[in-house]
PDB file of N, CA and C in Angstrom:
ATOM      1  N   UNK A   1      26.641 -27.913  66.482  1.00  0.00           N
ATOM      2  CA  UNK A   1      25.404 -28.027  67.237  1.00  0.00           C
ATOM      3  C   UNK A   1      25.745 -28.277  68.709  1.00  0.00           C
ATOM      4  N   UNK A   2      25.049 -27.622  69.539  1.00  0.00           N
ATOM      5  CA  UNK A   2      25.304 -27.838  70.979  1.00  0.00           C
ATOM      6  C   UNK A   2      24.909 -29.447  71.372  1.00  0.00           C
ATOM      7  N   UNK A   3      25.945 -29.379  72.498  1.00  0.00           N
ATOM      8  CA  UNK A   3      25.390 -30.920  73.174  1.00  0.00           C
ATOM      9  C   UNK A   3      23.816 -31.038  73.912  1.00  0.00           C
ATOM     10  N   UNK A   4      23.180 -31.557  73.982  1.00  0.00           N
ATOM     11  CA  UNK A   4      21.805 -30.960  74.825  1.00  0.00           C
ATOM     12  C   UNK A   4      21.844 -32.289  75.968  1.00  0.00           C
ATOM     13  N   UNK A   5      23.005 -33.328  75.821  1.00  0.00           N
ATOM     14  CA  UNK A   5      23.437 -34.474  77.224  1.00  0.00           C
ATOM     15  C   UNK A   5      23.043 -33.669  78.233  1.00  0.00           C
ATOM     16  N   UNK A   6      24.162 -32.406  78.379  1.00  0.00           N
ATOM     17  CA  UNK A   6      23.933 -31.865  79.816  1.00  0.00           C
ATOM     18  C   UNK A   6      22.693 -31.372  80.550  1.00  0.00           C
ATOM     19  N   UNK A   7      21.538 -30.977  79.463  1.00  0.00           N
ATOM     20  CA  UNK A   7      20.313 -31.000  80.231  1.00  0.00           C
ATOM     21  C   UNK A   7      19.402 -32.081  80.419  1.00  0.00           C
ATOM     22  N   UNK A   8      20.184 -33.190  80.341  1.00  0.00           N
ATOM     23  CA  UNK A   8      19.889 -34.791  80.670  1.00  0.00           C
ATOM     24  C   UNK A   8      20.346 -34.918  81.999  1.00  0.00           C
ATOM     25  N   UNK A   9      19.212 -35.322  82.745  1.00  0.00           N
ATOM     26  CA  UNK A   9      19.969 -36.397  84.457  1.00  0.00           C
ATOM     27  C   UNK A   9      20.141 -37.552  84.059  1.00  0.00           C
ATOM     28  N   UNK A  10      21.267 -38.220  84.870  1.00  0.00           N
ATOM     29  CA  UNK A  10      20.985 -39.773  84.917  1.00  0.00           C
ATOM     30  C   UNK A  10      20.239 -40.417  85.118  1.00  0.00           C
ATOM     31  N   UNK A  11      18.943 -39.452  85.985  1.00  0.00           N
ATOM     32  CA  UNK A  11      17.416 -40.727  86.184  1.00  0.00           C
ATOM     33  C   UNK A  11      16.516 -39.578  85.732  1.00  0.00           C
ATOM     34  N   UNK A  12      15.557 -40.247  86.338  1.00  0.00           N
ATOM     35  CA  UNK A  12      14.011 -39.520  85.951  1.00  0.00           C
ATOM     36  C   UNK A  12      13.071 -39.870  87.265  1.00  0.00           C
ATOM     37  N   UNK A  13      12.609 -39.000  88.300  1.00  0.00           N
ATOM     38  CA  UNK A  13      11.505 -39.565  89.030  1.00  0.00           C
ATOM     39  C   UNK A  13      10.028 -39.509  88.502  1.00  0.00           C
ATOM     40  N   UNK A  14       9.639 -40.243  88.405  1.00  0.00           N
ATOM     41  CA  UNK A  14       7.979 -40.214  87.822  1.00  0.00           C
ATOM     42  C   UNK A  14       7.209 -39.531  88.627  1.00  0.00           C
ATOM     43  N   UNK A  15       7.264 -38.835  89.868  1.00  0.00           N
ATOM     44  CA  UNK A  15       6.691 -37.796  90.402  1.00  0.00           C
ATOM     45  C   UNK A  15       6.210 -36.949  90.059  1.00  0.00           C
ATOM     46  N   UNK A  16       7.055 -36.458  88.957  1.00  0.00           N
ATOM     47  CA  UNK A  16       6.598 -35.223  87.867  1.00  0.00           C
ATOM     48  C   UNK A  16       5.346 -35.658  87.099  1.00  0.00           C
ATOM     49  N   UNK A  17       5.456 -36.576  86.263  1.00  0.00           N
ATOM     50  CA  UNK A  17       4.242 -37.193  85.940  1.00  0.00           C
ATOM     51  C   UNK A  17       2.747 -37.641  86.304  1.00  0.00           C
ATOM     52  N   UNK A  18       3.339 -37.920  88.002  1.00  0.00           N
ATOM     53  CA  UNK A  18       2.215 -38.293  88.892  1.00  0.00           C
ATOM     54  C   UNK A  18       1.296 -36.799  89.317  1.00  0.00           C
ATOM     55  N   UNK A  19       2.249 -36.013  89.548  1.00  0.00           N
ATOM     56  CA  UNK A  19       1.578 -34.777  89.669  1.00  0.00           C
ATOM     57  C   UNK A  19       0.733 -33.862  89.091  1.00  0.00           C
ATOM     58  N   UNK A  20       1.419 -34.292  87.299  1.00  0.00           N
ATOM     59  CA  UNK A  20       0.546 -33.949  86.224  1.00  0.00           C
ATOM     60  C   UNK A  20      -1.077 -34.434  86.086  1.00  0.00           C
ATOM     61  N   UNK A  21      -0.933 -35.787  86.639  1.00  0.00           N
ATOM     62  CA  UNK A  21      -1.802 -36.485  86.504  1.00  0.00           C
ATOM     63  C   UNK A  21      -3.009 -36.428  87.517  1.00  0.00           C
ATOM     64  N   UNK A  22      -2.345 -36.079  88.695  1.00  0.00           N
ATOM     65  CA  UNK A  22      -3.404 -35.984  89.531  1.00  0.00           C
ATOM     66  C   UNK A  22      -4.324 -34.653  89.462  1.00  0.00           C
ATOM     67  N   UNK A  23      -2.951 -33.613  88.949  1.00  0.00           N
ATOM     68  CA  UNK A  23      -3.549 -32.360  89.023  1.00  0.00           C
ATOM     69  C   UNK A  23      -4.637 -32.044  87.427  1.00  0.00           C
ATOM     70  N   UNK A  24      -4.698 -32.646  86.872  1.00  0.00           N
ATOM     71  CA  UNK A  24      -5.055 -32.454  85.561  1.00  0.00           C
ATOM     72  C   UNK A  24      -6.267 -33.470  85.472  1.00  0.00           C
ATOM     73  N   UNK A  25      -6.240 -34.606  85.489  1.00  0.00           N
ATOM     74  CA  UNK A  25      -7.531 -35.391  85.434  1.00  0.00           C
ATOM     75  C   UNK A  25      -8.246 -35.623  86.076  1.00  0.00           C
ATOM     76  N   UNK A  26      -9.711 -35.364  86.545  1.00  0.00           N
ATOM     77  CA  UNK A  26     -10.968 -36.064  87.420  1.00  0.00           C
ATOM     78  C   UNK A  26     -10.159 -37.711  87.641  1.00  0.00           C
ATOM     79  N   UNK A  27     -10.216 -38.014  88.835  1.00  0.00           N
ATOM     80  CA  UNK A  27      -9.911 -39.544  88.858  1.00  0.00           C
ATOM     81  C   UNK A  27      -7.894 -39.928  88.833  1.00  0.00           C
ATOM     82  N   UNK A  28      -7.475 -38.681  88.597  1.00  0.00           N
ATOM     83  CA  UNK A  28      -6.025 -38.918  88.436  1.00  0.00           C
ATOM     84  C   UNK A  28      -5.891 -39.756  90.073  1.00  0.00           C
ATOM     85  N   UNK A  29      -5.578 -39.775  91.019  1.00  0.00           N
ATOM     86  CA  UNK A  29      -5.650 -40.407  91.823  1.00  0.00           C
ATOM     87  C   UNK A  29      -5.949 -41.255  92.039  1.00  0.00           C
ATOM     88  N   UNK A  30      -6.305 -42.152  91.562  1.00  0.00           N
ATOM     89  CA  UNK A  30      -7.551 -43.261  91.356  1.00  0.00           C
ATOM     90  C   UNK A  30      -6.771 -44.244  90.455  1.00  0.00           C
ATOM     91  N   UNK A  31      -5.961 -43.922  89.319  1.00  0.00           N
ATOM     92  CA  UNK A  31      -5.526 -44.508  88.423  1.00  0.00           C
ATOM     93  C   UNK A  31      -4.655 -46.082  88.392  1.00  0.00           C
ATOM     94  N   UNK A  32      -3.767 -45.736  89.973  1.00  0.00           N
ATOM     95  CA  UNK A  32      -2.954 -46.644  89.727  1.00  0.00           C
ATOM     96  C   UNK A  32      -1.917 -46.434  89.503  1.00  0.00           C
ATOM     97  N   UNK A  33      -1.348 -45.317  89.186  1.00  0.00           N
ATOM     98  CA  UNK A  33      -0.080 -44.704  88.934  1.00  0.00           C
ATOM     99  C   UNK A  33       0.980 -45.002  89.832  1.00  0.00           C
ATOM    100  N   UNK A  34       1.990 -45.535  89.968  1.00  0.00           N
ATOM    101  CA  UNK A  34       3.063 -45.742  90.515  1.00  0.00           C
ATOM    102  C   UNK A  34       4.187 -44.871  89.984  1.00  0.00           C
ATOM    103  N   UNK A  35       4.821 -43.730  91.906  1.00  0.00           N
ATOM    104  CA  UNK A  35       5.926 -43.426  91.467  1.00  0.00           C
ATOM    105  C   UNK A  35       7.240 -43.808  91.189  1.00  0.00           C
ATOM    106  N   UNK A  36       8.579 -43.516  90.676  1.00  0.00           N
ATOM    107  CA  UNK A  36       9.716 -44.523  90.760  1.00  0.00           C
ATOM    108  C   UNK A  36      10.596 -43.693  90.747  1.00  0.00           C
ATOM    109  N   UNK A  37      11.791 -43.917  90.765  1.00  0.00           N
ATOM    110  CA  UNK A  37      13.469 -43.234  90.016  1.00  0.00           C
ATOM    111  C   UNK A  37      13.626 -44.448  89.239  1.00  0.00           C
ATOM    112  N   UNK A  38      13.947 -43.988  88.106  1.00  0.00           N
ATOM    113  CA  UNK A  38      14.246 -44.625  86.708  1.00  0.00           C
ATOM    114  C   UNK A  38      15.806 -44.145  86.437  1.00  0.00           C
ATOM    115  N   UNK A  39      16.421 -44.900  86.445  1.00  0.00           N
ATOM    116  CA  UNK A  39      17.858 -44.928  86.118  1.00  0.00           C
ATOM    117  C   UNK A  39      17.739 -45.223  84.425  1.00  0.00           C
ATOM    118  N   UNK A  40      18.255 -43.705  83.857  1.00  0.00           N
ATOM    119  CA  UNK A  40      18.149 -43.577  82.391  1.00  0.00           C
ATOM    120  C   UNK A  40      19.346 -44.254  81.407  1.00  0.00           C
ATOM    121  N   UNK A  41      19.335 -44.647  80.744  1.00  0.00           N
ATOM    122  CA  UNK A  41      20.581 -45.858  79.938  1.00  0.00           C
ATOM    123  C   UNK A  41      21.237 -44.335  79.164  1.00  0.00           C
ATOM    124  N   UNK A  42      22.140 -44.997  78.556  1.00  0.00           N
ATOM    125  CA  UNK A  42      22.762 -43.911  77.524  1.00  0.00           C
ATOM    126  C   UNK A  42      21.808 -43.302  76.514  1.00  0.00           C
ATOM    127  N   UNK A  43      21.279 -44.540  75.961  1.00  0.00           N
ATOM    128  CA  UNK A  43      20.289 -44.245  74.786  1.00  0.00           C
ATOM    129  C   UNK A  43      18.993 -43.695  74.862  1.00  0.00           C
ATOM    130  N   UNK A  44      18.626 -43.465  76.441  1.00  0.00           N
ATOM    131  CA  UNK A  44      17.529 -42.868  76.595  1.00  0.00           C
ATOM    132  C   UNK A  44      17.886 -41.546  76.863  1.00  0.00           C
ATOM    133  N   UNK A  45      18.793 -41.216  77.505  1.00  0.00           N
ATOM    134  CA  UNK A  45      19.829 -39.704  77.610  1.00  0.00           C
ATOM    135  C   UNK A  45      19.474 -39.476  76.600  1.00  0.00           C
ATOM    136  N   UNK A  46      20.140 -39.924  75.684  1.00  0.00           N
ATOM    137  CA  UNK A  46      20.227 -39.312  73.972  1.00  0.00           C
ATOM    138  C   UNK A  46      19.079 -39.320  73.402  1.00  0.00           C
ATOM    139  N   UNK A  47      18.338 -39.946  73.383  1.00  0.00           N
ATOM    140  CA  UNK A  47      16.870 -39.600  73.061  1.00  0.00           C
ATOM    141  C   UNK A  47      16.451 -38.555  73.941  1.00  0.00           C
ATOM    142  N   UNK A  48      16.531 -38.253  75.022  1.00  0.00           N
ATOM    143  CA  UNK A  48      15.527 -37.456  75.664  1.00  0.00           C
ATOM    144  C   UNK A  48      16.226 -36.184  75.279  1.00  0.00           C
ATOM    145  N   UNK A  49      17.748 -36.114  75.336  1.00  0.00           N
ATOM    146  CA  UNK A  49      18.501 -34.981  75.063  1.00  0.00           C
ATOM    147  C   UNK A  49      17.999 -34.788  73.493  1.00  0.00           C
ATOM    148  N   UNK A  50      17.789 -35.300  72.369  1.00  0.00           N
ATOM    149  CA  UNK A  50      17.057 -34.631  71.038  1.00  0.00           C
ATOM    150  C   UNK A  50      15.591 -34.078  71.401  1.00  0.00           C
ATOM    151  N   UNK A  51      15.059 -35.091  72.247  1.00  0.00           N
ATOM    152  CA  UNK A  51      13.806 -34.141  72.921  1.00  0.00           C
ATOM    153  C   UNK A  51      14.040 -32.878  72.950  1.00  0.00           C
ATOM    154  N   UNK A  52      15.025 -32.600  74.035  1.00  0.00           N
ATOM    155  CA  UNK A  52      15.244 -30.979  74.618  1.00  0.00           C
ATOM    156  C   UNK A  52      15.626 -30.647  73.174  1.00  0.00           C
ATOM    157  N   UNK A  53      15.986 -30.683  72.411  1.00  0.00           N
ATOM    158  CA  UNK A  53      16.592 -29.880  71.023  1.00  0.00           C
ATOM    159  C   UNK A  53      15.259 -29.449  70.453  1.00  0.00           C
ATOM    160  N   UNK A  54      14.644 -30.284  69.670  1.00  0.00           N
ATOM    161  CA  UNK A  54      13.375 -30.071  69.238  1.00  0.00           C
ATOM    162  C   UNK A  54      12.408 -28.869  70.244  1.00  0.00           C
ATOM    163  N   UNK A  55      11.974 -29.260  71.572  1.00  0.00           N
ATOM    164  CA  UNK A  55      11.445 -28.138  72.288  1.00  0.00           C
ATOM    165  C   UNK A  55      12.187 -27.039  72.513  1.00  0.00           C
ATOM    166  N   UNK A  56      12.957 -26.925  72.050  1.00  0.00           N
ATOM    167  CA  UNK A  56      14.212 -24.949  72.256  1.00  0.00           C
ATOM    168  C   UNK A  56      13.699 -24.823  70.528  1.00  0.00           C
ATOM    169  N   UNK A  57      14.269 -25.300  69.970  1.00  0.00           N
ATOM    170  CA  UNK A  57      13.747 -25.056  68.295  1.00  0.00           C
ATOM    171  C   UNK A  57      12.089 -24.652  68.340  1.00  0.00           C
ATOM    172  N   UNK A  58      11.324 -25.314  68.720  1.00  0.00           N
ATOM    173  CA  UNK A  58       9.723 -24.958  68.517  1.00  0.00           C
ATOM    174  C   UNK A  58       9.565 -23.447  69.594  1.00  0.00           C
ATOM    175  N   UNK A  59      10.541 -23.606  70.132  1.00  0.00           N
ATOM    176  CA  UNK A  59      10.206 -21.971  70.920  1.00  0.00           C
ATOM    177  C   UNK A  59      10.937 -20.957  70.015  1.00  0.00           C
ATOM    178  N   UNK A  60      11.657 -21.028  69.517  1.00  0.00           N
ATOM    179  CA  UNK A  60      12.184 -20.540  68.600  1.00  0.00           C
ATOM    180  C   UNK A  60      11.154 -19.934  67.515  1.00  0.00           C
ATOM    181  N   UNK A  61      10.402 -21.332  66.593  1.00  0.00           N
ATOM    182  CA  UNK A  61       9.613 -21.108  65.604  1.00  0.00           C
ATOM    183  C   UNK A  61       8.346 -20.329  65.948  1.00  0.00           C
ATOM    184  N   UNK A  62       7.950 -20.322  67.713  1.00  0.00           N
ATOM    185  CA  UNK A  62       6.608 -20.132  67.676  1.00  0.00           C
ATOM    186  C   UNK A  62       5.212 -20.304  66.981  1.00  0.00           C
ATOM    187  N   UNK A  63       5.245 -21.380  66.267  1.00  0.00           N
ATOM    188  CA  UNK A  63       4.572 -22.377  65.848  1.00  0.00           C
ATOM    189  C   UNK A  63       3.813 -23.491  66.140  1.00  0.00           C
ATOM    190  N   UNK A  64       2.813 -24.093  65.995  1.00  0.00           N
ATOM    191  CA  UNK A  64       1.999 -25.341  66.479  1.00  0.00           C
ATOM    192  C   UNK A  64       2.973 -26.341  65.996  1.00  0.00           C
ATOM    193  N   UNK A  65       3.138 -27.562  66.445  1.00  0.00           N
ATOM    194  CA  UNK A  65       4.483 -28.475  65.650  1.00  0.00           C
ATOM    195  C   UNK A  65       3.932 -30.035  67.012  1.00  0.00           C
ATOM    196  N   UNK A  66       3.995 -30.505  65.640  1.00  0.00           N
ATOM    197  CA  UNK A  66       3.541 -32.168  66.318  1.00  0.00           C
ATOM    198  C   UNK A  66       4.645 -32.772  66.097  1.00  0.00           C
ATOM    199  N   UNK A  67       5.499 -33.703  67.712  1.00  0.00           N
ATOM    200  CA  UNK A  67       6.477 -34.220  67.385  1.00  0.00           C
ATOM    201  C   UNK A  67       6.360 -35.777  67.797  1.00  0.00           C
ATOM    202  N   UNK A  68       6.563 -36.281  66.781  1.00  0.00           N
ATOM    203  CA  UNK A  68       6.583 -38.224  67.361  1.00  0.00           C
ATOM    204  C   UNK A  68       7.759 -39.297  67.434  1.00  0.00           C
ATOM    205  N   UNK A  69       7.607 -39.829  67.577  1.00  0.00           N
ATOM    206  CA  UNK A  69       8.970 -40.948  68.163  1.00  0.00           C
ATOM    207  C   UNK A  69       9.326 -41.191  67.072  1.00  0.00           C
ATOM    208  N   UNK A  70      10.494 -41.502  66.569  1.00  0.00           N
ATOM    209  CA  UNK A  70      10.489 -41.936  64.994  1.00  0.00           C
ATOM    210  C   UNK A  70       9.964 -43.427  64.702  1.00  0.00           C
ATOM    211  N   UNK A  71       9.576 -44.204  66.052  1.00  0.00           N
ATOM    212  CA  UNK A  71       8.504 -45.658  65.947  1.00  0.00           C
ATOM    213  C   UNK A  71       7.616 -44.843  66.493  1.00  0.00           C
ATOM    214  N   UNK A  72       6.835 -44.274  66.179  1.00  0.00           N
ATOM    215  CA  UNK A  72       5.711 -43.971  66.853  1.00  0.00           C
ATOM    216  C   UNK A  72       4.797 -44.469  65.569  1.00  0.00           C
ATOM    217  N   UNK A  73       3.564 -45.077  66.179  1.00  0.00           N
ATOM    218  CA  UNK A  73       2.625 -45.685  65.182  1.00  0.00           C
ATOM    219  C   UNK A  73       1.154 -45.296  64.936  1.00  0.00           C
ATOM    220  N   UNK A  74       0.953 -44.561  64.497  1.00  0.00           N
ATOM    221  CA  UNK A  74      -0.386 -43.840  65.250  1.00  0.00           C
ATOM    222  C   UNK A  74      -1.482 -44.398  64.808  1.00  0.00           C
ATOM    223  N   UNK A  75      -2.689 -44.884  65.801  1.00  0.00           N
ATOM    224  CA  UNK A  75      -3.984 -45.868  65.431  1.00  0.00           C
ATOM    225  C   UNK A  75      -4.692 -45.294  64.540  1.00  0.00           C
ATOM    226  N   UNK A  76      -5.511 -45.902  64.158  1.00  0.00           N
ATOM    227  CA  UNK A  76      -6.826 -45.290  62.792  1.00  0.00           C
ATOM    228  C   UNK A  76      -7.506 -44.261  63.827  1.00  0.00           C
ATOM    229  N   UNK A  77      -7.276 -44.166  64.800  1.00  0.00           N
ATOM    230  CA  UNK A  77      -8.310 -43.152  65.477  1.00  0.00           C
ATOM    231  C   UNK A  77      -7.657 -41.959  66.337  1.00  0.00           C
ATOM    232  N   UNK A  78      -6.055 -41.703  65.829  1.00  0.00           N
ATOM    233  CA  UNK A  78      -5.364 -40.926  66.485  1.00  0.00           C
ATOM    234  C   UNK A  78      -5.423 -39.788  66.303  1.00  0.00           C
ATOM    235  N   UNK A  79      -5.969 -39.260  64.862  1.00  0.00           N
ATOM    236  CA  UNK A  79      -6.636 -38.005  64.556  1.00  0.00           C
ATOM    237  C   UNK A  79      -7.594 -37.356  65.154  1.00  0.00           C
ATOM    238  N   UNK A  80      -9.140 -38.435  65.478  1.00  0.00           N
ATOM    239  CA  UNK A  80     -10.190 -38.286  66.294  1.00  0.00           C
ATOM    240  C   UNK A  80      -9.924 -37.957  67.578  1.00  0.00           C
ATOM    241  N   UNK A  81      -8.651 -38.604  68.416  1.00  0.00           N
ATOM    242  CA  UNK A  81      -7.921 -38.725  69.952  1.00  0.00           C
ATOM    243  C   UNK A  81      -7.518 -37.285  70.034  1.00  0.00           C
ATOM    244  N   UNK A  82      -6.507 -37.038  68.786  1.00  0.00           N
ATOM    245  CA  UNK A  82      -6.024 -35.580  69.243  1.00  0.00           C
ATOM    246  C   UNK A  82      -6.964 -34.422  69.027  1.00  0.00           C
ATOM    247  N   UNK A  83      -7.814 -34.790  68.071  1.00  0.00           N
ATOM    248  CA  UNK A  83      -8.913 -33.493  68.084  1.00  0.00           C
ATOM    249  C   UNK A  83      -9.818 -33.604  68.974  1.00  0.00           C
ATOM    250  N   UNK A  84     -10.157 -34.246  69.833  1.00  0.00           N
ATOM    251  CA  UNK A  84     -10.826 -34.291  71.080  1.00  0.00           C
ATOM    252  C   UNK A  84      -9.901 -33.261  72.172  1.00  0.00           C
ATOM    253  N   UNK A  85      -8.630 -34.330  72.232  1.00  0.00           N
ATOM    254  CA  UNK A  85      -7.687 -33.849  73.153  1.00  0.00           C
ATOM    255  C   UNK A  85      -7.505 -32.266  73.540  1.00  0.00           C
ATOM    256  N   UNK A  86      -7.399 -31.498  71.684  1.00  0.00           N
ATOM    257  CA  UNK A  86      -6.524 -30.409  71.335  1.00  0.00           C
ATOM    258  C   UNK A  86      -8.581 -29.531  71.757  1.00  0.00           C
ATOM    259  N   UNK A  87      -9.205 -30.176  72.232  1.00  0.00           N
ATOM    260  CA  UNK A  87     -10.837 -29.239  72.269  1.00  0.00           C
ATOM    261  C   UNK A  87     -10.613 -29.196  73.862  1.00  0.00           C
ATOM    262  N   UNK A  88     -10.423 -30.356  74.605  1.00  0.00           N
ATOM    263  CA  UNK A  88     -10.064 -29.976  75.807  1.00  0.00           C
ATOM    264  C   UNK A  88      -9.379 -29.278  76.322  1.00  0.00           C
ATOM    265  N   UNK A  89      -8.127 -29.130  75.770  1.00  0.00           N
ATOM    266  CA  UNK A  89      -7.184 -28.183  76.252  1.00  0.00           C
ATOM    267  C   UNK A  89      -7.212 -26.730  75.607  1.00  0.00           C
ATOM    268  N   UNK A  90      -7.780 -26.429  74.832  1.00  0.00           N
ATOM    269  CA  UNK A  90      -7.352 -25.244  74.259  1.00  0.00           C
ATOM    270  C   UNK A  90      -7.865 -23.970  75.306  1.00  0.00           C
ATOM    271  N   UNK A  91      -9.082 -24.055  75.998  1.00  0.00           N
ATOM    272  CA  UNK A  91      -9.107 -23.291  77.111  1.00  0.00           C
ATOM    273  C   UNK A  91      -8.020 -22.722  78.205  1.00  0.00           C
ATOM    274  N   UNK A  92      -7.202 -23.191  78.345  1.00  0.00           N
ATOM    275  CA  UNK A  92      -5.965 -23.103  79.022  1.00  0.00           C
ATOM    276  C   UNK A  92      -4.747 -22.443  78.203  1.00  0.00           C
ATOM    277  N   UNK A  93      -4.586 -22.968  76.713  1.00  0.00           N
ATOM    278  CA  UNK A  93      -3.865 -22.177  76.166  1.00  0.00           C
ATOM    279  C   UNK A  93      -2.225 -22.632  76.043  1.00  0.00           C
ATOM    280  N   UNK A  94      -2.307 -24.254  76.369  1.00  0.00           N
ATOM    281  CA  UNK A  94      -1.332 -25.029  76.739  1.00  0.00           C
ATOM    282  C   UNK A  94       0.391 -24.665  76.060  1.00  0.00           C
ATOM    283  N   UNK A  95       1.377 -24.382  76.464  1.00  0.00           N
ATOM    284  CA  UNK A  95       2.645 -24.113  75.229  1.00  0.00           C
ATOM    285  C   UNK A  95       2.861 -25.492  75.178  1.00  0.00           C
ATOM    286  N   UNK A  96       2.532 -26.580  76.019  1.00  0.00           N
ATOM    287  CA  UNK A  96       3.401 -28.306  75.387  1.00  0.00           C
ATOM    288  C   UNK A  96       2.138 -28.432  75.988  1.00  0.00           C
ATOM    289  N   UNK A  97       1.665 -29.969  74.512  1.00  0.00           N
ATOM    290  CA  UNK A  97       0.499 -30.744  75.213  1.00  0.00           C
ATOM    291  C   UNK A  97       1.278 -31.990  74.802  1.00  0.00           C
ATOM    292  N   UNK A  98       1.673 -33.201  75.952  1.00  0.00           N
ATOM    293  CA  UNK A  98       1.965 -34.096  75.932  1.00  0.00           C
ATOM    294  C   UNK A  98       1.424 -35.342  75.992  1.00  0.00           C
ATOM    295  N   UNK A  99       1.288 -36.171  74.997  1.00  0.00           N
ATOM    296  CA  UNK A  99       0.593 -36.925  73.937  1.00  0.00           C
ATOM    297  C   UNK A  99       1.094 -38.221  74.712  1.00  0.00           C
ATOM    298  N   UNK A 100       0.352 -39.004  76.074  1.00  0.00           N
ATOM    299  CA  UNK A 100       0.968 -40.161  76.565  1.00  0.00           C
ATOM    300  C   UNK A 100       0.030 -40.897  76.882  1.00  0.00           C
ATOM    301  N   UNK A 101       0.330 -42.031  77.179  1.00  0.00           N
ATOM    302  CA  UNK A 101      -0.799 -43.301  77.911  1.00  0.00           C
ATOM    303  C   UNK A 101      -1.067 -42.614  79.299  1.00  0.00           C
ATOM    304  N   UNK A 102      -2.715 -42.446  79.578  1.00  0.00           N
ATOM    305  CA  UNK A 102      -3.104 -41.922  81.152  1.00  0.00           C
ATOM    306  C   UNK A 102      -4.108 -42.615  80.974  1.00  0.00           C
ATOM    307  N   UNK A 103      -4.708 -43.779  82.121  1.00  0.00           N
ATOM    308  CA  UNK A 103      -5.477 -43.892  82.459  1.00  0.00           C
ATOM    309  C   UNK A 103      -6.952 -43.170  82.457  1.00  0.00           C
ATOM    310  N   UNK A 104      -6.527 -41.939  82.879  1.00  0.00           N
ATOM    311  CA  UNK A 104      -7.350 -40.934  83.646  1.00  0.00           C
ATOM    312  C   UNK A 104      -7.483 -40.247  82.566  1.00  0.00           C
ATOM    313  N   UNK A 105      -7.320 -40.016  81.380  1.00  0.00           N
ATOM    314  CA  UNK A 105      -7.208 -38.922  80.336  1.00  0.00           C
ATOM    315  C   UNK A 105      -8.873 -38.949  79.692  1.00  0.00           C
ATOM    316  N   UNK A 106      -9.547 -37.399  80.027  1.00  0.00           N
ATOM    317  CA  UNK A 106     -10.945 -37.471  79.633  1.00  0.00           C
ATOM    318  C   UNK A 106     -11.116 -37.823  78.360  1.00  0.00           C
ATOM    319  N   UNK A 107      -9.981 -38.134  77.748  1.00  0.00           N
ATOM    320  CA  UNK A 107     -10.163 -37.804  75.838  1.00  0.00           C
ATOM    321  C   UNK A 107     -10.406 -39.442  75.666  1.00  0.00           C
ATOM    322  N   UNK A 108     -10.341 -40.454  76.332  1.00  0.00           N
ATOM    323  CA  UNK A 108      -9.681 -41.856  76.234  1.00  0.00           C
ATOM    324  C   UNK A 108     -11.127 -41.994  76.190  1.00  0.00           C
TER     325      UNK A 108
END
């Protein structure tokens, strides 16, 4: 199996995120969002690097495919959250819809 480290940086700027956010939600601006550089540990490398594995595989499958943290805990109402979510977005036609805490998120 290939290494997928190397399409790991050592940090992460939250810029990317901020941008998502502003550009995507009524009110993204508004939120509170703080940008940063995040200096990534080993173990978050390696987690984020199985990330990248999983998203090359689902392009692969061309398939709908829900992926969660292996602690990921999902509330009594996370079904209701994403079928809201997955009504908002489907107009657009999204290839990744990313499933995170936003302030600003119309589905919330």
């Amino acid at each position: 199996m290939r290494c997928f480290l190397r399409e790991v940086g050592q940090s992460w700027t939250t810029a990317a995120n901020w941008h998502y956010v502003t550009r995507t939600f009524k009110g993204g601006k508004k939120c509170g969002y703080k940008v940063k550089e995040l200096q990534l540990t080993t173990g978050e490398r390696g987690c984020a690097a199985s990330h990248v594995m999983v998203w090359q595989r689902c392009c692969a499958w061309r398939k709908p495919v829900l992926v969660l943290e292996d602690d990921a805990r999902p509330t009594g109402t996370f079904a209701k959250t994403l079928s809201k979510a997955l009504k908002e977005v489907r107009r657009s036609s999204p290839h990744v819809l990313w499933l995170g805490y936003v302030q600003a998120a119309p589905w919330r």
